[in-house]
N, C-alpha and C. Protein backbone atom coordinates (compact mmCIF):
# COMPACT_ATOMS: atom_id res chain seq x y z
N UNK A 1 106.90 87.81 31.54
CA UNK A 1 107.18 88.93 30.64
C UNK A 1 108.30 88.54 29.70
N UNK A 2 108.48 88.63 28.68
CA UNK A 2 109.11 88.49 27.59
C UNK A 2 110.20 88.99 27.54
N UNK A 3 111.13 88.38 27.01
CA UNK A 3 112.42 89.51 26.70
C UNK A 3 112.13 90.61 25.73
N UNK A 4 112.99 91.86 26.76
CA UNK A 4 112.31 92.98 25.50
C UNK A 4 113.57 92.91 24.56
N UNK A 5 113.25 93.48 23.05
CA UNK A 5 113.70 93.11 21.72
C UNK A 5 113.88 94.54 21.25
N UNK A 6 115.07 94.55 20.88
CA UNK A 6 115.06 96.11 20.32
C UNK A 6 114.53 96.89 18.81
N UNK A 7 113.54 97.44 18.20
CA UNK A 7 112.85 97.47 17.58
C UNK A 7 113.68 98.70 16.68
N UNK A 8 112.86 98.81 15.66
CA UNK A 8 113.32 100.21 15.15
C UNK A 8 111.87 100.65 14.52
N UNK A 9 111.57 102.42 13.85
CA UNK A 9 110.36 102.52 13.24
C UNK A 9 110.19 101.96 11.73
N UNK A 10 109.11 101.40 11.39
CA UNK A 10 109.28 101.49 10.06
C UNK A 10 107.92 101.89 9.25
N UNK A 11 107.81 102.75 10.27
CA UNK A 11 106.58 104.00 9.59
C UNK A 11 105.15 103.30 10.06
N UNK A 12 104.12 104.44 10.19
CA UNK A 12 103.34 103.59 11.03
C UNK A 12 102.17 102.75 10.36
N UNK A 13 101.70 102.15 11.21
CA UNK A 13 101.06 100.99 10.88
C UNK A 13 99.37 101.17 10.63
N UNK A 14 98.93 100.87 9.95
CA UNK A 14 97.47 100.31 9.33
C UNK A 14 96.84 100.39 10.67
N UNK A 15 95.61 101.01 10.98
CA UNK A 15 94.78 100.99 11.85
C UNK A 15 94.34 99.32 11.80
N UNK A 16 94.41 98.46 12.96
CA UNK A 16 93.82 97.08 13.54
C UNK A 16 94.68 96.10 13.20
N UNK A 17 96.23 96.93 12.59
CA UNK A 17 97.23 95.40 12.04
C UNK A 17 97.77 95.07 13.66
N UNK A 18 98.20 93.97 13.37
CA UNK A 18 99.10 93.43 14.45
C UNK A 18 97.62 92.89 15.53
N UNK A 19 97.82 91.69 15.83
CA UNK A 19 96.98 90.86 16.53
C UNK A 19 97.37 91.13 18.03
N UNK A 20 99.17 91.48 18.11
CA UNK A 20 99.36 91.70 19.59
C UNK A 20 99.93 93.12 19.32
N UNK A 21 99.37 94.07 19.30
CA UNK A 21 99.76 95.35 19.25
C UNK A 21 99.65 95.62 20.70
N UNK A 22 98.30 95.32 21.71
CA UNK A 22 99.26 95.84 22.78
C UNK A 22 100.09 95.06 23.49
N UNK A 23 100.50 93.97 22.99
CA UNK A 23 101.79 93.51 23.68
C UNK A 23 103.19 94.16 23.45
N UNK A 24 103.18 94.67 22.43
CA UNK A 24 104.18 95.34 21.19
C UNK A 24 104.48 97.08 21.89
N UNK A 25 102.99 97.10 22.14
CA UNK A 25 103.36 99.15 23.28
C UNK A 25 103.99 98.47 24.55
N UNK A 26 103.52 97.43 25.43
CA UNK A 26 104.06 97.03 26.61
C UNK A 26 105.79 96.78 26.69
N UNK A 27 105.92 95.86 25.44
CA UNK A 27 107.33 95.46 25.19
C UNK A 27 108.17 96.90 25.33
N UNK A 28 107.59 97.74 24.35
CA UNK A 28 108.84 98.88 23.53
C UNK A 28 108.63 99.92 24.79
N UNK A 29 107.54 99.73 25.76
CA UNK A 29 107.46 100.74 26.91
C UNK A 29 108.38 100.74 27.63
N UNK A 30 108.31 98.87 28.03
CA UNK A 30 109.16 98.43 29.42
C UNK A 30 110.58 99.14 28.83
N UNK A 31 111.14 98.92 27.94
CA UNK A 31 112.33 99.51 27.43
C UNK A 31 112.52 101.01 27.82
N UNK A 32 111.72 101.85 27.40
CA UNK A 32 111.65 102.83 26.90
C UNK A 32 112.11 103.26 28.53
N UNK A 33 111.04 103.07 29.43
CA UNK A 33 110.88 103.08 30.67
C UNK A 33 112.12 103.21 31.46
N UNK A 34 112.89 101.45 31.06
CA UNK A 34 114.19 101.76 31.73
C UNK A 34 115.23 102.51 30.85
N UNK A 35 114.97 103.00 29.51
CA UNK A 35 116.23 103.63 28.67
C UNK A 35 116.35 105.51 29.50
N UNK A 36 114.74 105.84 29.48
CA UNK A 36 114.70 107.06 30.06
C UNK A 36 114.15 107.88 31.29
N UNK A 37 113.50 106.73 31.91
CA UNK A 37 113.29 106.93 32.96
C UNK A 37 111.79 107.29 32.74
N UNK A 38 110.93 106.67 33.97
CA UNK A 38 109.46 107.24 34.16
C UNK A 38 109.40 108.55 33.39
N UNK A 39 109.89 109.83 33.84
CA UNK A 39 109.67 111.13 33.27
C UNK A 39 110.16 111.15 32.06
N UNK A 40 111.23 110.46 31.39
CA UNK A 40 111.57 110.82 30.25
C UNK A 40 111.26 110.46 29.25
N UNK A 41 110.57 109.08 29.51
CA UNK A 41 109.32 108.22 29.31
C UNK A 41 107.97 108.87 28.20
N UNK A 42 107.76 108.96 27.04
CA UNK A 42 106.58 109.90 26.96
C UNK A 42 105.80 109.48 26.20
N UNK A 43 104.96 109.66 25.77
CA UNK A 43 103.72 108.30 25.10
C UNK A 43 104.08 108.66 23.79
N UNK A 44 104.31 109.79 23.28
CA UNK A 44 104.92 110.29 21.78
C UNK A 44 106.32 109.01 21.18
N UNK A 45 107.00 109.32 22.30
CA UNK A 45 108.13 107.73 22.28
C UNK A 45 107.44 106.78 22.14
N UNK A 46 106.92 106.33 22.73
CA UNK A 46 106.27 104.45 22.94
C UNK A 46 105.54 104.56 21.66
N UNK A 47 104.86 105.38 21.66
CA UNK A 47 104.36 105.13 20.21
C UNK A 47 104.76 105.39 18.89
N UNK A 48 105.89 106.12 18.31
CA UNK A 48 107.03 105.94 17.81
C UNK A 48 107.92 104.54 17.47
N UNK A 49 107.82 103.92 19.09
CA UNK A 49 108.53 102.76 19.07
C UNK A 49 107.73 101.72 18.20
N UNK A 50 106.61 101.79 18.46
CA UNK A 50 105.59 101.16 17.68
C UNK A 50 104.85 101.44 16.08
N UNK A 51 105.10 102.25 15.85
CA UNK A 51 104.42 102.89 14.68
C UNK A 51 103.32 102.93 14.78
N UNK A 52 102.74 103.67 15.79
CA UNK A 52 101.83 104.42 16.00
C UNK A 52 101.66 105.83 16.02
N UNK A 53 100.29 106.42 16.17
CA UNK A 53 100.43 107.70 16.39
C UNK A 53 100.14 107.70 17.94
N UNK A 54 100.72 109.13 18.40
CA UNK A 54 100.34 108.95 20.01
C UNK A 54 98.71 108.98 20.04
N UNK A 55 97.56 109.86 19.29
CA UNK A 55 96.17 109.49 19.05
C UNK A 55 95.81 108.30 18.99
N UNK A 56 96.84 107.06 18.51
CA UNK A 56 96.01 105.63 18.58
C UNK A 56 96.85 104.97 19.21
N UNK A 57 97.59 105.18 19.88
CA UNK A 57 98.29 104.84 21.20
C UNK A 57 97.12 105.24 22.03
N UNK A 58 96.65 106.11 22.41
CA UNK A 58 95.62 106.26 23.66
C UNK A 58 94.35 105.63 23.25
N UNK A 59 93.97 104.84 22.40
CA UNK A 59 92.84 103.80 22.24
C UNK A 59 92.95 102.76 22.89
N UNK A 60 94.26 102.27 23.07
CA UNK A 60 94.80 100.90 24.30
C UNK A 60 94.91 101.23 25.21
N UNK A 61 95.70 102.74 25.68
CA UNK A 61 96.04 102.83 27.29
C UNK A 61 95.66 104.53 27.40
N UNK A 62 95.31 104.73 28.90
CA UNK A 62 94.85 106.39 28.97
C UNK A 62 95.92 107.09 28.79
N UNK A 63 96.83 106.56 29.35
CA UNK A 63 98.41 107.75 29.29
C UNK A 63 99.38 106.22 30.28
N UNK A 64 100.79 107.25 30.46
CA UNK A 64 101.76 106.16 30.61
C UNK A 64 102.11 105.24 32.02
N UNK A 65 100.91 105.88 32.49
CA UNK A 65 100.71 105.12 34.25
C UNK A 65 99.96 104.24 34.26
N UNK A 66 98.92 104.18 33.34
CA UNK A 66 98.50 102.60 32.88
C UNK A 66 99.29 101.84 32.00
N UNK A 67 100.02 102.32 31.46
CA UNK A 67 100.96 101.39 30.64
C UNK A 67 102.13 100.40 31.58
N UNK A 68 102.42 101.43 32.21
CA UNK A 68 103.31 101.24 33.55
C UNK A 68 102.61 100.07 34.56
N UNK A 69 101.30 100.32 34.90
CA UNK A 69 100.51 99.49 35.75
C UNK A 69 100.66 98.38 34.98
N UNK A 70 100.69 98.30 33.81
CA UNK A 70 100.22 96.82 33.18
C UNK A 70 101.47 95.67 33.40
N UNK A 71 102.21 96.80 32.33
CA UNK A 71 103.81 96.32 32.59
C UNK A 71 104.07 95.09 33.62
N UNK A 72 103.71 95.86 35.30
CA UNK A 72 104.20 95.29 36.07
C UNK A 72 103.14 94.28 36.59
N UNK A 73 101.78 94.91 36.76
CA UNK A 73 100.78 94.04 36.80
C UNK A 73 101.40 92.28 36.42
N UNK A 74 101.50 92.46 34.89
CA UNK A 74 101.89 91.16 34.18
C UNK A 74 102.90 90.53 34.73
N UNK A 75 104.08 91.16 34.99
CA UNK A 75 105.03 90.73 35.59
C UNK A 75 104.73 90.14 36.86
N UNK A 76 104.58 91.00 37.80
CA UNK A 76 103.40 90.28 39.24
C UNK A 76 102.57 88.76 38.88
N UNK A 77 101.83 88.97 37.87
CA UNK A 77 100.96 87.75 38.18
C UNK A 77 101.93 86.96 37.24
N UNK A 78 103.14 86.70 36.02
CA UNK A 78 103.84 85.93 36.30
C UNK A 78 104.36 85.12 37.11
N UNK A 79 105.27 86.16 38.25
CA UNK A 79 105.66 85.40 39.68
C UNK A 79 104.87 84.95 40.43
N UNK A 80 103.63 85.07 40.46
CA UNK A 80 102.40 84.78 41.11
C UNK A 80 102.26 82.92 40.97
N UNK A 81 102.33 83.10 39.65
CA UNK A 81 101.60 81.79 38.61
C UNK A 81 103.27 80.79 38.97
N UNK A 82 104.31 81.06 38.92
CA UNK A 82 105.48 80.34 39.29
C UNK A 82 105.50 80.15 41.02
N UNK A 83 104.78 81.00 41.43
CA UNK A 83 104.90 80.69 43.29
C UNK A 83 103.78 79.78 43.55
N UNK A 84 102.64 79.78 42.26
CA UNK A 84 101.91 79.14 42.94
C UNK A 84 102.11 77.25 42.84
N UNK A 85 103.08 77.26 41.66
CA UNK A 85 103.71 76.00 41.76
C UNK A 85 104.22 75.28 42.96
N UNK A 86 104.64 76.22 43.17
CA UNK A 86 105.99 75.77 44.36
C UNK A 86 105.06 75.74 45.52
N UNK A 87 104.31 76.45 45.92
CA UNK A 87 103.38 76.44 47.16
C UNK A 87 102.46 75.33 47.56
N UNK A 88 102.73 74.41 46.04
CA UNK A 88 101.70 73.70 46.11
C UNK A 88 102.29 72.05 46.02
N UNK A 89 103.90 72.45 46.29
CA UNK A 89 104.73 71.25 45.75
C UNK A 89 104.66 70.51 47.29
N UNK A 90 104.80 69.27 47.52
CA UNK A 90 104.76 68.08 48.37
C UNK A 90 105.91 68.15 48.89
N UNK A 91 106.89 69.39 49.54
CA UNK A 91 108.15 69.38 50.00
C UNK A 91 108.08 69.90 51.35
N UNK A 92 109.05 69.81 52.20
CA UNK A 92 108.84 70.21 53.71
C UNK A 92 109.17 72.07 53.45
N UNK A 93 108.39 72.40 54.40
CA UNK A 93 108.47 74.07 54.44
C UNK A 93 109.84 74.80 53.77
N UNK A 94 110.86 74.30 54.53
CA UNK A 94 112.27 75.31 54.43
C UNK A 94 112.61 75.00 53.12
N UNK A 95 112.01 73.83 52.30
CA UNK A 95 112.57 73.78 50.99
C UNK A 95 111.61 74.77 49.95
N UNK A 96 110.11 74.25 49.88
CA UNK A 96 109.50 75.73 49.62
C UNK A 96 110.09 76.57 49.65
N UNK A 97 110.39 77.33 50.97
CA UNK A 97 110.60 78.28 51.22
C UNK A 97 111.64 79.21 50.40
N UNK A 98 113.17 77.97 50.59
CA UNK A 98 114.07 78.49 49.43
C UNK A 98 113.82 78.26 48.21
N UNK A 99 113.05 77.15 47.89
CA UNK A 99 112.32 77.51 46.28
C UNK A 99 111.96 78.65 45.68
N UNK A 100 111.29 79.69 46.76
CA UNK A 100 110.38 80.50 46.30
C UNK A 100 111.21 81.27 45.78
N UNK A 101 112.01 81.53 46.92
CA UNK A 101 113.33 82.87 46.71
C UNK A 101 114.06 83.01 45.58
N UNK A 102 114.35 81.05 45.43
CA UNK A 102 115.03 81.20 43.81
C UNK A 102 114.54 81.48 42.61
N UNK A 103 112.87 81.58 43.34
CA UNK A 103 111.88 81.78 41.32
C UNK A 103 112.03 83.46 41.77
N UNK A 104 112.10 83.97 42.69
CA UNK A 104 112.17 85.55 42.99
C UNK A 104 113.32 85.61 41.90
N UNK A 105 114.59 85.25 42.34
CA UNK A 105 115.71 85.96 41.74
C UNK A 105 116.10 85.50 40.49
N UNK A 106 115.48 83.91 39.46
CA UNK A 106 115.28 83.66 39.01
C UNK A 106 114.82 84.71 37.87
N UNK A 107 113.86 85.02 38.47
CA UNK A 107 112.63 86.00 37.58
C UNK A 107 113.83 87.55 37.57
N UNK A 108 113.97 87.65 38.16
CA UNK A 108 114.74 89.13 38.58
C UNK A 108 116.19 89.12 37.34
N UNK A 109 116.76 87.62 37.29
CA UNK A 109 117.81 87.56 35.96
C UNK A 109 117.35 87.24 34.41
N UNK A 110 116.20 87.15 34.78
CA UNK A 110 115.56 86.27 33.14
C UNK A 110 114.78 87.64 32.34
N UNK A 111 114.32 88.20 33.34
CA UNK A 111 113.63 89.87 33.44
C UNK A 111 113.75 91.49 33.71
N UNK A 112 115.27 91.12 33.38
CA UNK A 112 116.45 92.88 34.42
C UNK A 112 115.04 93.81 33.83
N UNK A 113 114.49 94.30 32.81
CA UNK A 113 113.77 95.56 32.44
C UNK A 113 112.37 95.50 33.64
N UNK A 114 111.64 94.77 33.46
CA UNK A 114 110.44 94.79 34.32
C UNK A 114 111.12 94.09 35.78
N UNK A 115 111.99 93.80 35.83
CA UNK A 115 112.28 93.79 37.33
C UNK A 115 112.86 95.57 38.33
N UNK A 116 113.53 95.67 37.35
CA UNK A 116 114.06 97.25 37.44
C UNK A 116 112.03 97.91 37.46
N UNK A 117 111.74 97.82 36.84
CA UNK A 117 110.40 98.60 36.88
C UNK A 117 109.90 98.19 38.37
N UNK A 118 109.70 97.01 38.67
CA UNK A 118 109.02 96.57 39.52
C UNK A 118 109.61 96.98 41.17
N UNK A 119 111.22 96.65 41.03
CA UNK A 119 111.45 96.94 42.30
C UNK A 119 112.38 98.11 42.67
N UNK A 120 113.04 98.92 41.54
CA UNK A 120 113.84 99.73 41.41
C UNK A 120 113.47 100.87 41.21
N UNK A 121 112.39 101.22 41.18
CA UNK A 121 111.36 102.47 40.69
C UNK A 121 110.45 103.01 41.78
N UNK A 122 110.89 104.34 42.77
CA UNK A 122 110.52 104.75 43.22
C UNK A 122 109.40 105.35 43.04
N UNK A 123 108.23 104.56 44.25
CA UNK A 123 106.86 105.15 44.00
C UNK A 123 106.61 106.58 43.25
N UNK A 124 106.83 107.70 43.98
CA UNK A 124 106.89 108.91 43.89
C UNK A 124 106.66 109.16 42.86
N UNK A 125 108.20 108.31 41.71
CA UNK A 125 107.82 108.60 40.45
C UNK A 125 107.32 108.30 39.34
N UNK A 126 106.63 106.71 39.80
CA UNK A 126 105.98 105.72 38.72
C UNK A 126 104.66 105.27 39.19
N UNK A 127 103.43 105.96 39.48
CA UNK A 127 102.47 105.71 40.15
C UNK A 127 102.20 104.56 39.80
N UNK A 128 102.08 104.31 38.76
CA UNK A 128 101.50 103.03 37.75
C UNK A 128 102.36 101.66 38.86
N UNK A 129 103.77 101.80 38.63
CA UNK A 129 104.38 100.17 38.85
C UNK A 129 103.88 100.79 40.95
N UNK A 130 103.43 101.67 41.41
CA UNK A 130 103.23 101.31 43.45
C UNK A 130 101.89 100.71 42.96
N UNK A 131 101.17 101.45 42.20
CA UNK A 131 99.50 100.37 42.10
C UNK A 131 99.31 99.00 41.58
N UNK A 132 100.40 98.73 40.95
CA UNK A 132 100.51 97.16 40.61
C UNK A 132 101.39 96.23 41.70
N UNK A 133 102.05 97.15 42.79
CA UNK A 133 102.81 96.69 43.74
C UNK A 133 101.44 96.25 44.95
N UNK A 134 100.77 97.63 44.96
CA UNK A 134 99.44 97.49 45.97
C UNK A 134 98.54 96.21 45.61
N UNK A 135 98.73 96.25 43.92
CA UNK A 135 97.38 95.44 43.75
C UNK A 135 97.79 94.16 43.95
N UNK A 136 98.97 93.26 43.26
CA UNK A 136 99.53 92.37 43.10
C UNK A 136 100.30 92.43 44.18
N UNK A 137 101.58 92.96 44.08
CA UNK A 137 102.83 92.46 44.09
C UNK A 137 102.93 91.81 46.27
N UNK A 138 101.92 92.75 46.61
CA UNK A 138 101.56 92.67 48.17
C UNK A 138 101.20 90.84 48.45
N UNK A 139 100.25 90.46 47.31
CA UNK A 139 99.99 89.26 47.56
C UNK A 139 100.82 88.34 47.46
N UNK A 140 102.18 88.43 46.72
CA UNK A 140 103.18 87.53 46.67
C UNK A 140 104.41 87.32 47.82
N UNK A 141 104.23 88.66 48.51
CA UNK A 141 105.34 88.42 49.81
C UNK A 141 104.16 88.14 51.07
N UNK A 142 103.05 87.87 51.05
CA UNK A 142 101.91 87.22 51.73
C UNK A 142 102.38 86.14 51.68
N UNK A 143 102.06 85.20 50.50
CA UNK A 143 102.49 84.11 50.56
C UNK A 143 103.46 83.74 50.64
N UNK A 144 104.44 83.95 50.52
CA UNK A 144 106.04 84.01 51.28
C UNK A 144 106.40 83.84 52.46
N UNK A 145 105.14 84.89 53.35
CA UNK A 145 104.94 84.68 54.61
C UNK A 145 104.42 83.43 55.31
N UNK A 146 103.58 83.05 54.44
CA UNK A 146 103.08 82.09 55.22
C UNK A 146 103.69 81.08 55.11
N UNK A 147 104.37 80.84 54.37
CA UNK A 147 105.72 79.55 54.41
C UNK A 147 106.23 79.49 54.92
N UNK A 148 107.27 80.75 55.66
CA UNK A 148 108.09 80.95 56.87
C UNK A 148 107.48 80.91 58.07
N UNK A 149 106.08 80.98 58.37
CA UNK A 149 105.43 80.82 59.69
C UNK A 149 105.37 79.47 59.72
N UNK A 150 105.24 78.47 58.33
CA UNK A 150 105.29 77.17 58.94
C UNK A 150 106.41 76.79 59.30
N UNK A 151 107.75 76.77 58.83
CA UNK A 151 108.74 76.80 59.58
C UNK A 151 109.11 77.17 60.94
N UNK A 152 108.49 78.30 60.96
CA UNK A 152 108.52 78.61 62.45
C UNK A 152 107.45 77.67 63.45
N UNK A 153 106.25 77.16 62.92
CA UNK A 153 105.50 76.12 63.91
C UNK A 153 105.94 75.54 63.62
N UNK A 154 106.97 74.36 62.98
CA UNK A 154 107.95 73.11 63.45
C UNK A 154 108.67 73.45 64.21
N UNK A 155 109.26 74.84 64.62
CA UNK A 155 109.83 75.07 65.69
C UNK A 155 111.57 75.09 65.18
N UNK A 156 111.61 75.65 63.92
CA UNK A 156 112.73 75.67 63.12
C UNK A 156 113.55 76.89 63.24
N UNK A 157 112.60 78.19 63.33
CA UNK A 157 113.73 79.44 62.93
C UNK A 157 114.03 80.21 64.31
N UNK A 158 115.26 80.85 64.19
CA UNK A 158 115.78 81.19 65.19
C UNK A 158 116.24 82.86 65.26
N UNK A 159 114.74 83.22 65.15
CA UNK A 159 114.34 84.51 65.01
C UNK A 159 112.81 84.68 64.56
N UNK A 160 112.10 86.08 65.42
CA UNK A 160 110.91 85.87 64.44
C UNK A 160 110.43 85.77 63.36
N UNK A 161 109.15 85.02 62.80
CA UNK A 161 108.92 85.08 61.53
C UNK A 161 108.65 86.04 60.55
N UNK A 162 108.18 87.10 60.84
CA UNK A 162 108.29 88.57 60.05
C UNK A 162 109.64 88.81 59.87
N UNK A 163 110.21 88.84 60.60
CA UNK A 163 111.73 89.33 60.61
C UNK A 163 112.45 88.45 59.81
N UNK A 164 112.17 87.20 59.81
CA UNK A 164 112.73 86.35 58.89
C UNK A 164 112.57 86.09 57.49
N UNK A 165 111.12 86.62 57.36
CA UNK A 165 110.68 86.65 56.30
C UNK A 165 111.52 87.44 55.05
N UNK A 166 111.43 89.00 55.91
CA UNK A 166 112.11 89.98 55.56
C UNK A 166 113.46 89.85 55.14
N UNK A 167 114.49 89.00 56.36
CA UNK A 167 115.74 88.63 55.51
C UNK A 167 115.48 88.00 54.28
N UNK A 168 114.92 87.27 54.35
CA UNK A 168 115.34 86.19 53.52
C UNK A 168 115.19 87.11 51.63
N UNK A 169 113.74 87.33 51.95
CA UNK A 169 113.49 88.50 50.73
C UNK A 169 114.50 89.90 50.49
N UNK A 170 114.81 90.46 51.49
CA UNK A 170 115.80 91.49 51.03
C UNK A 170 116.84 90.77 50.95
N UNK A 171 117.52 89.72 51.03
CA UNK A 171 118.88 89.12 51.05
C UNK A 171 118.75 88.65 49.08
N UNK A 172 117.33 88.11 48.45
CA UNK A 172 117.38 87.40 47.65
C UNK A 172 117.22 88.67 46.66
N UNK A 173 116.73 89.68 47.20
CA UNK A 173 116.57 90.53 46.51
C UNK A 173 117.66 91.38 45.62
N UNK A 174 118.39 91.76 47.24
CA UNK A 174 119.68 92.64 47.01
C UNK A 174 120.55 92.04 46.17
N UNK A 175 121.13 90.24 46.28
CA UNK A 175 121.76 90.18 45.07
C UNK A 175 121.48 90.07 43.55
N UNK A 176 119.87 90.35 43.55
CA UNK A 176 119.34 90.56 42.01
C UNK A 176 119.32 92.24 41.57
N UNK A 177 119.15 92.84 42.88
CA UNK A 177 119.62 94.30 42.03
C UNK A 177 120.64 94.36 42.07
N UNK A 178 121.74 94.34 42.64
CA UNK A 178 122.79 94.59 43.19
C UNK A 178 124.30 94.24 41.17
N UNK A 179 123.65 92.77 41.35
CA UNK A 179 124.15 92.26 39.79
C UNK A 179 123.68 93.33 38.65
N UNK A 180 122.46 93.56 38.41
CA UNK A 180 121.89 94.01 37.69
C UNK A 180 121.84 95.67 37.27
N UNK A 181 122.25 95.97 38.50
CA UNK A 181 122.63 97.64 38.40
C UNK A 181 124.31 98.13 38.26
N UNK A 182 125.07 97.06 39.03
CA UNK A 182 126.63 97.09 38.93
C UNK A 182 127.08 95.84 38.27
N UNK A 183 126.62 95.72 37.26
CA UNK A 183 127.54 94.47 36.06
C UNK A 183 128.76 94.85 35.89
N UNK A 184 129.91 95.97 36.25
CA UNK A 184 130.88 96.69 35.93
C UNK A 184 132.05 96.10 37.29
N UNK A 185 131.26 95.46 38.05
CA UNK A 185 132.08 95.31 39.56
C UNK A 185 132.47 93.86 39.27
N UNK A 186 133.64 93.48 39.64
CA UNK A 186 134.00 92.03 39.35
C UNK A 186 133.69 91.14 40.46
N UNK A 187 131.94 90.79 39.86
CA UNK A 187 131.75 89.57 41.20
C UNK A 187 132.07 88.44 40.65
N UNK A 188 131.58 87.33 41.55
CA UNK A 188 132.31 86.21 41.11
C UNK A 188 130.91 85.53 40.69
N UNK A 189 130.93 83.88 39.98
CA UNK A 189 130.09 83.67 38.97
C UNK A 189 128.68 83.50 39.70
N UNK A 190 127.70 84.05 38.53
CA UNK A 190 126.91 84.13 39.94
C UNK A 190 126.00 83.03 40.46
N UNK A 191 125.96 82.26 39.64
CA UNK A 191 125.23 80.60 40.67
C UNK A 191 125.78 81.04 41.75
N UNK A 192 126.95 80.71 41.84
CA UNK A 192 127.90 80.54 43.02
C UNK A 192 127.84 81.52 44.31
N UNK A 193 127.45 82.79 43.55
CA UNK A 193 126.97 84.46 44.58
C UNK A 193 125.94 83.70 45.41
N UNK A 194 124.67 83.52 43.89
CA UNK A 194 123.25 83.67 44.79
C UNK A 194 123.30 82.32 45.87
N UNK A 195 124.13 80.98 45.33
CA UNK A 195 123.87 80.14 46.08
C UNK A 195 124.48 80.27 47.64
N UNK A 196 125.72 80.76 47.27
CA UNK A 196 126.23 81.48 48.90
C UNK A 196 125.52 81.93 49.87
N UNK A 197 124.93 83.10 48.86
CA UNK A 197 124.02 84.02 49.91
C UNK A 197 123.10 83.27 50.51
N UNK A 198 121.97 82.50 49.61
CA UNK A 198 120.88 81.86 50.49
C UNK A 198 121.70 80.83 51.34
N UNK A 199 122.61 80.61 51.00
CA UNK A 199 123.03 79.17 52.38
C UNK A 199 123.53 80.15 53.53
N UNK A 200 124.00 81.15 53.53
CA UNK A 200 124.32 81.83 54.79
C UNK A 200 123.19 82.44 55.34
N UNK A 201 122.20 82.91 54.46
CA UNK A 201 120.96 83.17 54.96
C UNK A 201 120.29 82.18 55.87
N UNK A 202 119.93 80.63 55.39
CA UNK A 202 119.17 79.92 55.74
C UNK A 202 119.96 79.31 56.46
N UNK A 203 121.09 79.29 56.59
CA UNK A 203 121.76 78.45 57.59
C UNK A 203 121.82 79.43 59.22
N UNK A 204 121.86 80.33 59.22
CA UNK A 204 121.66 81.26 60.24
C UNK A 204 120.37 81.67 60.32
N UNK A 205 119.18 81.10 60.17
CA UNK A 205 118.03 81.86 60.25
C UNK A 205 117.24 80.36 60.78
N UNK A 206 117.48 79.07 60.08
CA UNK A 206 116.87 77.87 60.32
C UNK A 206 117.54 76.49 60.73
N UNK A 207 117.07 76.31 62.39
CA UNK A 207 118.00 75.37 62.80
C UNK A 207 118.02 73.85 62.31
N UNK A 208 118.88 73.11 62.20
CA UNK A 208 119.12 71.97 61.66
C UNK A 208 118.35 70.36 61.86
């Protein structure tokens, strides 16, 4: 997903201009999304943002829970397409393993808007980003899993593998929201955070 770019109107546009017009509703959504929140969110905005009318705004998407689905959809099979690198790299398990975590949080600093969508956005109120979580996002901590079970058949971790799994992902997680929602708190630089964290993670989770 792209960095989103802050736009302004400049009146709307020619029915069929723009070659990536719906990349252009996705961009000014994801924004919109995190400026006002799912509900405050309204297709009259996004298409505004775009110079559209909201009538040819709904020729690309039904309303803003498919817009939302896509959003993250894309984002999902991003991290998808970067895990599947690494899954496929010639390295012993535990290095995978922390590979993966770093394209997780990686993705999570290169992407604060659709990461906030993706993992910061309570179902309840964004149907769109739980059905791109169901559809996608399920298959990427699958494979996550199964990296840490090979670790565990070398006979490496020192705890079960679900359970381990789980640290390792909420540990890589928490310091990508954690930065990203409190930029105001004086942490220290953050290579240095995230690299901490995973070495206390993996050093207590996988024996030597």
């Amino acid at each position: 997903m792209a960095a989103t770019t802050s736009r302004s109107r400049s009146g709307r546009k020619p029915k069929g201009e723009g070659h990536f017009r719906r990349e252009e509703i996705l961009t000014a959504a994801e924004r919109i999304f995190v400026d006002h929140g799912y509900e405050g969110a309204t297709i009259r905005k996004i298409a505004d943002a775009v110079g559209l009318s909201s009538t040819a705004l709904y020729m690309h998407f039904p309303d803003k829970a498919a817009i939302l689905h896509e959003i993250c959809k894309e984002a999902f099979q991003a991290l998808t397409r970067a895990q599947a690198v690494i899954m496929e790299a010639d390295l012993p398990p535990e290095q995978r393993l922390r590979r993966l975590i770093e394209s997780y949080i990686a993705f999570g600093f290169d992407n604060p808007n659709a990461y906030r969508l993706i993992y910061l956005t309570r179902p309840q109120e964004a149907e769109g980003a739980q059905s791109a979580a169901q559809e996608v996002g399920i298959g990427l901590f699958r494979a996550f899993e199964t990296v840490v079970r090979e670790v565990d058949a070398a006979g490496r971790l020192t705890i079960p593998p679900r359970t381990a799994a789980q640290v390792i992902w909420a540990g890589g997680h928490g310091v990508v929201s954690l930065l990203i929602t409190k930029p105001y708190f004086d942490w220290v630089e953050r290579e240095q955070l995230v690299k901490a964290t995973l070495d206390a993670v993996f050093d207590g989770l996988i024996r030597a």
